[in-house]
C-alpha atoms as a PDB file:
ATOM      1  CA  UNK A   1    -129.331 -16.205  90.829  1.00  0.00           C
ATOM      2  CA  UNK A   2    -131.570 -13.178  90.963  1.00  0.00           C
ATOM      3  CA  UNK A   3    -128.995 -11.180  88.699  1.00  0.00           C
ATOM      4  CA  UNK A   4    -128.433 -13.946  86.259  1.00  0.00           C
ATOM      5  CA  UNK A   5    -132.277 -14.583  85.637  1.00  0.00           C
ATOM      6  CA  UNK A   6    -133.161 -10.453  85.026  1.00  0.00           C
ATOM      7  CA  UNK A   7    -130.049 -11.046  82.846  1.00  0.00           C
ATOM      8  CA  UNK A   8    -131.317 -13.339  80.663  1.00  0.00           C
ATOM      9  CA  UNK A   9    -134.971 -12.074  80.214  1.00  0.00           C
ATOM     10  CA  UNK A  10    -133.799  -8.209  79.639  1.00  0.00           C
ATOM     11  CA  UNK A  11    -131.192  -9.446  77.514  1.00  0.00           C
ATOM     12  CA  UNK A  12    -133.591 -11.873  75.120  1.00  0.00           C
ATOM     13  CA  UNK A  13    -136.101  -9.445  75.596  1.00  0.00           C
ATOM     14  CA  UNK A  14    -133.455  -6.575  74.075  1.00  0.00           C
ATOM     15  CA  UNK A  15    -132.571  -8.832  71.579  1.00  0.00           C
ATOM     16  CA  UNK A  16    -135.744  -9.930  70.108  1.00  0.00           C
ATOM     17  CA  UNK A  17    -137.008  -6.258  69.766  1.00  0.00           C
ATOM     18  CA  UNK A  18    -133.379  -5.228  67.979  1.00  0.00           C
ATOM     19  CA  UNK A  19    -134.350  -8.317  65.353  1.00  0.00           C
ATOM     20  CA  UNK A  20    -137.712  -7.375  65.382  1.00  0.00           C
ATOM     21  CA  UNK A  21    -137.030  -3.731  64.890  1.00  0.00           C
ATOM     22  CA  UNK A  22    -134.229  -4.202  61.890  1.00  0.00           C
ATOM     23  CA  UNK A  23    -135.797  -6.819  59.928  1.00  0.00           C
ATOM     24  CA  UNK A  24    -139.124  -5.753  57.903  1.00  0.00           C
ATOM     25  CA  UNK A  25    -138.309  -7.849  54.865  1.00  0.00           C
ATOM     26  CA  UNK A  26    -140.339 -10.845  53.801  1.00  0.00           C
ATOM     27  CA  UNK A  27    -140.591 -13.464  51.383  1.00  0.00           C
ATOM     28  CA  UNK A  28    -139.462 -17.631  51.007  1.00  0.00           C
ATOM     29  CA  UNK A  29    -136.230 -16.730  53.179  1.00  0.00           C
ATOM     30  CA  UNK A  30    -135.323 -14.223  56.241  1.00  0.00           C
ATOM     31  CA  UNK A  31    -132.004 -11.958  56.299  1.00  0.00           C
ATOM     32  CA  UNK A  32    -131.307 -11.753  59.698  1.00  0.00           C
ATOM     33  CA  UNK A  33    -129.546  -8.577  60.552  1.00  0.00           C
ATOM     34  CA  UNK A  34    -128.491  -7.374  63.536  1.00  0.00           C
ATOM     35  CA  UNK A  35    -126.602  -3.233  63.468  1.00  0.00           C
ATOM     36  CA  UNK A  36    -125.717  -3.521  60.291  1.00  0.00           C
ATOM     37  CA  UNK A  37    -124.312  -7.445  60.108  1.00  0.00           C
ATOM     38  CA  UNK A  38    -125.708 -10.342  59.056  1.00  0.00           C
ATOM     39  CA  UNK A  39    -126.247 -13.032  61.569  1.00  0.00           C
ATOM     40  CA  UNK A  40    -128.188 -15.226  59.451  1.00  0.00           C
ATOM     41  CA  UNK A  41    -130.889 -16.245  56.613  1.00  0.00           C
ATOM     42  CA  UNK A  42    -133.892 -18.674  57.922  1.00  0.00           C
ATOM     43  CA  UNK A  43    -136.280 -20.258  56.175  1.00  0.00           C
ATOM     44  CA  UNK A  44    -139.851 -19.772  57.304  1.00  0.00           C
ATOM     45  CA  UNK A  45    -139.527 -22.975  59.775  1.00  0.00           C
ATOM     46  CA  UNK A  46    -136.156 -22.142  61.071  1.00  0.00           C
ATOM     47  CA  UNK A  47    -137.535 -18.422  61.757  1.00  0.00           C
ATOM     48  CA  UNK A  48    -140.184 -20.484  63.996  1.00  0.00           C
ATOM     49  CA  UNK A  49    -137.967 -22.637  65.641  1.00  0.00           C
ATOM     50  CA  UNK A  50    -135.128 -19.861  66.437  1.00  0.00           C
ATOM     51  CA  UNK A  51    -138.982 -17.888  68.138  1.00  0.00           C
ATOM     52  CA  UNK A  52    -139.852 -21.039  69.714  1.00  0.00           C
ATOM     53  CA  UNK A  53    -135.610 -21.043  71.717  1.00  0.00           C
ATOM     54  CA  UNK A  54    -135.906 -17.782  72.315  1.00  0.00           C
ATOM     55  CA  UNK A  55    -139.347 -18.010  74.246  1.00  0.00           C
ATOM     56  CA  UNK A  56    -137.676 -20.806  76.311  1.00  0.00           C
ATOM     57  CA  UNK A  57    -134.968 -19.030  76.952  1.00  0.00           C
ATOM     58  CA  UNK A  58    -137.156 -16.000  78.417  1.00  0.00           C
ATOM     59  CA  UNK A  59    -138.857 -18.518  80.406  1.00  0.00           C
ATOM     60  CA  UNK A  60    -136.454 -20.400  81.333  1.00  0.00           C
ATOM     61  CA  UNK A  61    -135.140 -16.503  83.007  1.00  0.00           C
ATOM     62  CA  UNK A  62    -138.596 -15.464  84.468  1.00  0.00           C
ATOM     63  CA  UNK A  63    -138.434 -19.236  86.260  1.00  0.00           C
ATOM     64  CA  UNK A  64    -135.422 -18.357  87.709  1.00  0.00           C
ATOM     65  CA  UNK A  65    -136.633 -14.995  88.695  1.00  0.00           C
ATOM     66  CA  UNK A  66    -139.773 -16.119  90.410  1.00  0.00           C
ATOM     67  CA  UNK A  67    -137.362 -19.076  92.111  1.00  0.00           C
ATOM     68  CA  UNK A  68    -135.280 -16.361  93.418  1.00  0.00           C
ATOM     69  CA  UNK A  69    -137.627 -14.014  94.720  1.00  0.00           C
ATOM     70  CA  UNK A  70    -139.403 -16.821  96.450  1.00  0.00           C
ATOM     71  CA  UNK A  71    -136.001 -17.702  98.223  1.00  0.00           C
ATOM     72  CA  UNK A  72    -135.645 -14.087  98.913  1.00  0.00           C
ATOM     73  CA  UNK A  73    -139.115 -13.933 100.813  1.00  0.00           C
ATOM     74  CA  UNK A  74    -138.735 -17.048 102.578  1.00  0.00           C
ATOM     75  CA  UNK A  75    -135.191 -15.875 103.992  1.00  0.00           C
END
């Protein structure tokens, strides 16, 4: 469980700075590109909602972390 939580919070962590990082266009819609490839074009609200996932996602990840380590200390 340990492994699969610092999985998912490197790995949404990685990718959210690789979006970040590759995309400094603005305006009414969002080109999405990820090395080169387009993933996907979002509209101001989507670009909020598709933040919002990936925050759960990250803590959804640091909750299993914290769950894991407090296993780990109790054993």
């Amino acid at each position: 469980m340990l492994l699969l939580a610092l999985l998912l919070v490197l790995a949404t962590g990685a990718f959210t700075v690789l979006v970040v990082v590759e995309n400094f266009s603005g305006g009414p819609e969002y080109a999405v590109d990820l090395f080169g490839e387009r993933i996907a074009t979002l509209s101001t609200p989507g670009l909020f909602l598709s933040g919002v996932a990936l925050a759960l996602i990250f803590c959804l990840g640091l909750a299993l972390l914290a769950s894991a380590l407090k296993r780990h200390r109790h054993r």
